[in-house]
N, C-alpha and C. Protein backbone atom coordinates (compact mmCIF):
# COMPACT_ATOMS: atom_id res chain seq x y z
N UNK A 1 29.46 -21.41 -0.95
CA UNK A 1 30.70 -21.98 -1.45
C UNK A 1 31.22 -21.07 -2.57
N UNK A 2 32.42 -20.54 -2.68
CA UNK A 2 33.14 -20.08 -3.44
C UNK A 2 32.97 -20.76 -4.90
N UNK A 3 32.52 -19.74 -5.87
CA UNK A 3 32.51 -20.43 -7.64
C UNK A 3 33.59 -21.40 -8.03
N UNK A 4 34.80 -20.89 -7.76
CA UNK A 4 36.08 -21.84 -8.19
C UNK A 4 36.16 -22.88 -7.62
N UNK A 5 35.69 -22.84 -6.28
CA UNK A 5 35.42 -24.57 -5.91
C UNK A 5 34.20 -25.70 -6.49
N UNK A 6 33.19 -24.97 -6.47
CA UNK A 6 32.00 -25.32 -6.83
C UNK A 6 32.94 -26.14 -8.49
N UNK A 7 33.48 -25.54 -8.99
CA UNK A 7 33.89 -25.54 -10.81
C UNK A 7 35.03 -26.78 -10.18
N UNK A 8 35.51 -27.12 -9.67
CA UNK A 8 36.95 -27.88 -9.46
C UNK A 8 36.26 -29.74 -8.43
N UNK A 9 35.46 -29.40 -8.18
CA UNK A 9 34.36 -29.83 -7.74
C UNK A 9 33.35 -30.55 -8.71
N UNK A 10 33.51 -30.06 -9.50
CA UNK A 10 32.26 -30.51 -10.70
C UNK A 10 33.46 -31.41 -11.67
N UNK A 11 34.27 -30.64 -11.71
CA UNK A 11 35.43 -31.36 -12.75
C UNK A 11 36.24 -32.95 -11.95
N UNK A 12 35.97 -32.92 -10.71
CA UNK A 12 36.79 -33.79 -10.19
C UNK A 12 35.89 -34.77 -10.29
N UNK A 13 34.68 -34.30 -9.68
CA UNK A 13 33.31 -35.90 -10.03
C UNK A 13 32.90 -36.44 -11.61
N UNK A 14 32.85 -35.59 -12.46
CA UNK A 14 32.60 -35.92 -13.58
C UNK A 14 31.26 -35.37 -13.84
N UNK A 15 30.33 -34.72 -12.97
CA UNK A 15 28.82 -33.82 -13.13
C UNK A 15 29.11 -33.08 -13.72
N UNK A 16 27.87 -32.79 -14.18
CA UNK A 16 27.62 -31.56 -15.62
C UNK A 16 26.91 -30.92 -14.78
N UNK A 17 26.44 -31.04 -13.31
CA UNK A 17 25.76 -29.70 -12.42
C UNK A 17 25.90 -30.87 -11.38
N UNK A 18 25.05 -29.87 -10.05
CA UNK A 18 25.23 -30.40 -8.80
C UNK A 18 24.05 -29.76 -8.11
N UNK A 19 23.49 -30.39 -6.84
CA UNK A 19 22.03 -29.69 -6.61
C UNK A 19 23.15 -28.95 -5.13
N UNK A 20 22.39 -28.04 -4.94
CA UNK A 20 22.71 -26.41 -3.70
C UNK A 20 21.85 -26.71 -2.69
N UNK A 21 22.47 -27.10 -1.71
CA UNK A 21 21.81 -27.29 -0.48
C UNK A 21 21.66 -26.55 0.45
N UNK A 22 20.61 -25.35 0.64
CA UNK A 22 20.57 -24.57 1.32
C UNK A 22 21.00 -24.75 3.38
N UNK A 23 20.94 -23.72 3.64
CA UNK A 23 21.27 -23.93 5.44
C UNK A 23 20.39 -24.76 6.05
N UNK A 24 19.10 -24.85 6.14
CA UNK A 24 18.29 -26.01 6.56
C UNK A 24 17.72 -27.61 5.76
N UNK A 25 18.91 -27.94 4.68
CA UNK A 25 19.39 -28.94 4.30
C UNK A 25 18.00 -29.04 3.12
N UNK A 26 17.62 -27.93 2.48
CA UNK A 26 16.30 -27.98 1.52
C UNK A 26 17.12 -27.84 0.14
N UNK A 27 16.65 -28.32 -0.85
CA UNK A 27 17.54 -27.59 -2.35
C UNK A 27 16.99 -26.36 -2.73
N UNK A 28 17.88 -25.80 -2.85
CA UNK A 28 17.50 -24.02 -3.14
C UNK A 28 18.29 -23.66 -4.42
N UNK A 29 18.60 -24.69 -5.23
CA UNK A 29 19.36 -24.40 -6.84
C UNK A 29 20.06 -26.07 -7.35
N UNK A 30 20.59 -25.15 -8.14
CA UNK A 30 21.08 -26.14 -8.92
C UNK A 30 22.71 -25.50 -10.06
N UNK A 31 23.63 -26.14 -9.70
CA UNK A 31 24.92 -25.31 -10.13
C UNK A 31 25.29 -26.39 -11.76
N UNK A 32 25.20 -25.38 -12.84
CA UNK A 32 25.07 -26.14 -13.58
C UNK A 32 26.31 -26.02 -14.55
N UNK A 33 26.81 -27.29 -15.41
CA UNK A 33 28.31 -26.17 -16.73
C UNK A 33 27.87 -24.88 -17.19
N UNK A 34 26.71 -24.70 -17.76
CA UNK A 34 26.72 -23.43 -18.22
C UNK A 34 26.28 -22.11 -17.21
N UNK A 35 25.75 -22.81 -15.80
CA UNK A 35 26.21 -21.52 -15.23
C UNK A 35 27.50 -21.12 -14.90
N UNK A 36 28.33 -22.01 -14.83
CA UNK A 36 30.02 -21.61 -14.95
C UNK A 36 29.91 -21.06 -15.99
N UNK A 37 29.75 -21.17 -17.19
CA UNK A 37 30.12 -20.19 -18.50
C UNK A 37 29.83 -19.13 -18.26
N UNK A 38 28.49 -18.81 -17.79
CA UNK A 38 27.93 -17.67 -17.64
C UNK A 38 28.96 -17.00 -16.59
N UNK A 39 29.09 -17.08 -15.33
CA UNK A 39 30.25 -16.74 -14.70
C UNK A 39 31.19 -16.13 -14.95
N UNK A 40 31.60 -16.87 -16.17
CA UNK A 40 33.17 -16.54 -17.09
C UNK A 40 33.04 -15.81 -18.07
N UNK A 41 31.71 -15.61 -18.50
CA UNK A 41 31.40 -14.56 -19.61
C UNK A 41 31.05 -13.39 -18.76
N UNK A 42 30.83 -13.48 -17.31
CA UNK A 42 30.35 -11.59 -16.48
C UNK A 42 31.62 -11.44 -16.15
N UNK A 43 32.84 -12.40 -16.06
CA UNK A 43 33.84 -11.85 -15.06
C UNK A 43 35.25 -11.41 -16.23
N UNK A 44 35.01 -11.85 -17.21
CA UNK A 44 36.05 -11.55 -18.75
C UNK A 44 36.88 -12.42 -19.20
N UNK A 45 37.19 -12.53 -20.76
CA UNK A 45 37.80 -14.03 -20.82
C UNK A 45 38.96 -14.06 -19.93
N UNK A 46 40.05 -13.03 -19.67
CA UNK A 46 40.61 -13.51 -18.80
C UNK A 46 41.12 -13.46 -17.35
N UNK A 47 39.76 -13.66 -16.92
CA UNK A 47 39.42 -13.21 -14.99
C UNK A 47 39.51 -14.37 -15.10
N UNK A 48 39.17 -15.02 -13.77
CA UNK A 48 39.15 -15.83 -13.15
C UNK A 48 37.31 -15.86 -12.77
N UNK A 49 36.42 -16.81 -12.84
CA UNK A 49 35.53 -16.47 -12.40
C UNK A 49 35.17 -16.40 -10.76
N UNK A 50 34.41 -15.79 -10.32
CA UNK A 50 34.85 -15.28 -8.92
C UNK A 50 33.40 -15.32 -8.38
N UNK A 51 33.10 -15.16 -7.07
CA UNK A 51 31.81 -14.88 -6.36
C UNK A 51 31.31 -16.14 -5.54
N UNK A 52 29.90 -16.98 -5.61
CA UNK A 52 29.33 -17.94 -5.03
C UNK A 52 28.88 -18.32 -5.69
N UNK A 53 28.26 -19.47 -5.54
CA UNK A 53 27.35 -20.70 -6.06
C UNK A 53 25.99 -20.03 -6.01
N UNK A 54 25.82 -19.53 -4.86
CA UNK A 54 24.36 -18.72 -5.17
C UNK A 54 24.30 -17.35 -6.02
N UNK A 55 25.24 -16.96 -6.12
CA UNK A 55 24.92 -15.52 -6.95
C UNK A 55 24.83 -16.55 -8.61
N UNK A 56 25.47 -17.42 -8.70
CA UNK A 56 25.51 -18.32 -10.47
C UNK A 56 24.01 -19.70 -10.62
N UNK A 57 23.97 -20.00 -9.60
CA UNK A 57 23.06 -21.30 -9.58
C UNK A 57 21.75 -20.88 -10.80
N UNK A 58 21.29 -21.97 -10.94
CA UNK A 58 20.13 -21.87 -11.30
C UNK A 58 18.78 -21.93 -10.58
N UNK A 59 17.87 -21.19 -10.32
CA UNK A 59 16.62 -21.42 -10.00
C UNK A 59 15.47 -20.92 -10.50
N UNK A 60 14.30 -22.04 -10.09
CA UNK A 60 14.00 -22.74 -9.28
C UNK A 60 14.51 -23.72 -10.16
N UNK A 61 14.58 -24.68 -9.48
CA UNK A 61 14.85 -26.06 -9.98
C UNK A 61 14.09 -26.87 -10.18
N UNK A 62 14.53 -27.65 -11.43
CA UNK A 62 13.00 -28.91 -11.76
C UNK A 62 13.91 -29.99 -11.25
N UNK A 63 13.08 -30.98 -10.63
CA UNK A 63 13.25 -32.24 -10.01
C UNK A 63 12.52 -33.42 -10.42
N UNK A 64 12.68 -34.44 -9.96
CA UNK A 64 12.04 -36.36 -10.30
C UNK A 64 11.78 -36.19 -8.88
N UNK A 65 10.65 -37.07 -8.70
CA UNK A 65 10.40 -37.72 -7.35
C UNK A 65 10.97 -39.23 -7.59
N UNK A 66 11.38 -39.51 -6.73
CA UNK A 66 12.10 -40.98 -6.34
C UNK A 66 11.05 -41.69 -6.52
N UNK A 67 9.83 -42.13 -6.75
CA UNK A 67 9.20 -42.52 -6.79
C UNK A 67 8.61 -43.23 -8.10
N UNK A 68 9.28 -42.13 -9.18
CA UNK A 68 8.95 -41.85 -11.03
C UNK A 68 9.09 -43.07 -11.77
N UNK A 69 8.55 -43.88 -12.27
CA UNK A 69 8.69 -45.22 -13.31
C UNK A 69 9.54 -44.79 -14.39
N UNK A 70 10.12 -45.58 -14.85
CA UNK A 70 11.20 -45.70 -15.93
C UNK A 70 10.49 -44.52 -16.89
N UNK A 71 9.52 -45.38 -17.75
CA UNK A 71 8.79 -44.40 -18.57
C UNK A 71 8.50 -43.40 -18.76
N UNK A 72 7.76 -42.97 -17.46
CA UNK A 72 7.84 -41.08 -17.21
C UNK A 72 9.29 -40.76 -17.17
N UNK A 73 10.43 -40.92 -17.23
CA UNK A 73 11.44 -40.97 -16.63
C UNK A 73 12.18 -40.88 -18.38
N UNK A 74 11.86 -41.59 -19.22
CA UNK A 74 12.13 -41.65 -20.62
C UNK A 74 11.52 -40.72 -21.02
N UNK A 75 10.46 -40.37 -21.16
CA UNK A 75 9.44 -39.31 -21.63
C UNK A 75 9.88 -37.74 -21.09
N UNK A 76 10.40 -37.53 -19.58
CA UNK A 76 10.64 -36.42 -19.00
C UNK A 76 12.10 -36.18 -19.94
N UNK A 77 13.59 -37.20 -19.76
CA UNK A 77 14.52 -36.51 -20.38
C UNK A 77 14.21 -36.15 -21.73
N UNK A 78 13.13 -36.97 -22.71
CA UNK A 78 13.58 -36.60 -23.95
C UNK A 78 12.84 -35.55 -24.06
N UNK A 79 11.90 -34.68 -23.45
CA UNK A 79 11.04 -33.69 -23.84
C UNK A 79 12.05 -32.51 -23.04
N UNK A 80 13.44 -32.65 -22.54
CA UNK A 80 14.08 -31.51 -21.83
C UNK A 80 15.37 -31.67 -22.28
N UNK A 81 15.57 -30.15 -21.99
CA UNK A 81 17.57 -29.67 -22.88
C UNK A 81 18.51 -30.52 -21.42
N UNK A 82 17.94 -30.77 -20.28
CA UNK A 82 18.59 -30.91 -19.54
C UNK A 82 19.39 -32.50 -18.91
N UNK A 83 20.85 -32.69 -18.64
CA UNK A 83 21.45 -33.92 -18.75
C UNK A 83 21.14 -34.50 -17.17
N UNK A 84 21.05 -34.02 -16.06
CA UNK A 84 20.49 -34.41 -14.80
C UNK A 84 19.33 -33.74 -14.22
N UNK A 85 19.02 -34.45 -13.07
CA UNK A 85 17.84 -33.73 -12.34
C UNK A 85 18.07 -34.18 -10.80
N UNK A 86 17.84 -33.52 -10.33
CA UNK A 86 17.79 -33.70 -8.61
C UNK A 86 16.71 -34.37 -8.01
N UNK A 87 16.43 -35.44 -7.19
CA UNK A 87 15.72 -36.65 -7.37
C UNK A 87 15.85 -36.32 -5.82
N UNK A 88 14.06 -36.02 -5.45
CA UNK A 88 13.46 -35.40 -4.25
C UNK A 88 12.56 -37.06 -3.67
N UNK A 89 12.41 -36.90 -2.40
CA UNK A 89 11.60 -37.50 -1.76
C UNK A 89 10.87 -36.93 -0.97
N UNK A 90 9.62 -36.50 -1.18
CA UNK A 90 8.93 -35.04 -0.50
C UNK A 90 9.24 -33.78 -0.84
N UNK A 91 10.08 -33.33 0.16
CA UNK A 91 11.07 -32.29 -0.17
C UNK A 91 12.68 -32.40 0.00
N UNK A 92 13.09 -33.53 0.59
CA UNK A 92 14.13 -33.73 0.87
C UNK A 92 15.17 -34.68 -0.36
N UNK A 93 16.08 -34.11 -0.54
CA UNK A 93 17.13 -34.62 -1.53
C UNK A 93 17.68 -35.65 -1.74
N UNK A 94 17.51 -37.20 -2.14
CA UNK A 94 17.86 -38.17 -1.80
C UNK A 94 18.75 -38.62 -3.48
N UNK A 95 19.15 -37.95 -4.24
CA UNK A 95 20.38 -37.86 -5.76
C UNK A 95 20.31 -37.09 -6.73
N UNK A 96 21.10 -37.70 -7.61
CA UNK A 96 21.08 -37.16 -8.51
C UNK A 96 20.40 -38.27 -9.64
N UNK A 97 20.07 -37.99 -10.93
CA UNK A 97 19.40 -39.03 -12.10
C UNK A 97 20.16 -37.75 -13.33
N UNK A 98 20.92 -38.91 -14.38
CA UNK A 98 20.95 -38.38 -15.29
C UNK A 98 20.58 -39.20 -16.71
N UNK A 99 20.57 -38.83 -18.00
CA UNK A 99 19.83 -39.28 -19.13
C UNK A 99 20.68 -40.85 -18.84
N UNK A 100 22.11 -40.71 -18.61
CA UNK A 100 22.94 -42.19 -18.83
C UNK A 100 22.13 -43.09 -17.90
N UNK A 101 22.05 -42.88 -16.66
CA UNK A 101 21.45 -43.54 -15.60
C UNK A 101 20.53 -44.33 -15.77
N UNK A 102 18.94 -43.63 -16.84
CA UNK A 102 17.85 -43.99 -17.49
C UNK A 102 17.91 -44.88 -18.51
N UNK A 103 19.15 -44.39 -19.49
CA UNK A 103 19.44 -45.26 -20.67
C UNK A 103 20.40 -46.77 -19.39
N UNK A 104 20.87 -46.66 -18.70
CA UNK A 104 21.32 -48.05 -18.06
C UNK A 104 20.34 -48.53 -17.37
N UNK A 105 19.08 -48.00 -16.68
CA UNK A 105 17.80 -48.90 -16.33
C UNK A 105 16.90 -49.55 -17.84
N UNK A 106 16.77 -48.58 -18.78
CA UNK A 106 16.34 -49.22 -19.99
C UNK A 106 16.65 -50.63 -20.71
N UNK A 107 17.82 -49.97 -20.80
CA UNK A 107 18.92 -51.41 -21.51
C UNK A 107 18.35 -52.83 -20.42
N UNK A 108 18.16 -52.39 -18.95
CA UNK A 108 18.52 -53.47 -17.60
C UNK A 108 17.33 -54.22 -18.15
N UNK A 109 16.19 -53.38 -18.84
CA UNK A 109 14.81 -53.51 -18.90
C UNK A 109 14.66 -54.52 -19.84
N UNK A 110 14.99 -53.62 -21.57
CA UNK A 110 15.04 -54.47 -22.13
C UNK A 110 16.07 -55.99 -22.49
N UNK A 111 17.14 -56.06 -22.05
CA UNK A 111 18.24 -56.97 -22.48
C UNK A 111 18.46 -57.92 -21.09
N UNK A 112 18.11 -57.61 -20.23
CA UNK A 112 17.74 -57.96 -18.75
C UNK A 112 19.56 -57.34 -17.91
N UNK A 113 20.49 -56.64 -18.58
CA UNK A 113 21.53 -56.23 -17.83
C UNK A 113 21.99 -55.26 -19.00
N UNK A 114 22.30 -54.52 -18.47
CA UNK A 114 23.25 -53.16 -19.52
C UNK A 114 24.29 -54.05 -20.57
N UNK A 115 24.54 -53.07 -21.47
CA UNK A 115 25.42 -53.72 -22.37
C UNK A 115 26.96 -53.52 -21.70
N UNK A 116 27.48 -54.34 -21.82
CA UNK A 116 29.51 -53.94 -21.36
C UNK A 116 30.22 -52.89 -21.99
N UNK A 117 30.57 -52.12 -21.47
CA UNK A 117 31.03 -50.58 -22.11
C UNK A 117 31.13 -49.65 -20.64
């Protein structure tokens, strides 16, 4: 996929990255905001950033197994710089999880439903 889509794409959902689904439907990266920066810092402030999702992605990628309890799940975001993770079942890709997601199972946990906001 073309960078400028990948970027228009990210802005239209509201993700701060997106997981890269290689040709036999495996994750082979992870397209993240600051690999767009990076992008825009090789191509000049005022290019356009240009190329693919695979020449910018990030890899390898760290992932959650679908499987992960809240806790490990509290413990994993706060010990990482990172706002999502790609949430595997085996090897196969079944979402995304980000810190908000965790903090709205927490809240579900302790208060028995998220707060209104």
């Amino acid at each position: 996929m073309p960078l400028e889509q990948a970027i228009e794409t990210l802005l239209a959902t509201g993700f701060s990255a997106a997981p890269v689904i290689g040709n036999h439907g495996n994750l082979v990266g992870i397209l993240t905001e600051k690999d767009c920066f990076g992008a825009a810092l090789r191509t000049g402030y005022y290019a356009n950033p240009s190329g693919s999702v695979a020449e910018y992605m990030s890899t390898p990628v760290e992932t959650i197994e679908a499987d992960t309890d809240v806790a490990t799940l509290i413990q994993f975001f706060h010990h990482s710089p990172h706002r999502r993770f790609p949430v595997v079942d085996g090897s196969r890709l079944v979402g995304q999880l980000s810190r908000r997601d965790v903090l709205r199972a927490l809240a579900d946990l302790a208060w028995g439903a998220p707060p209104s906001r």
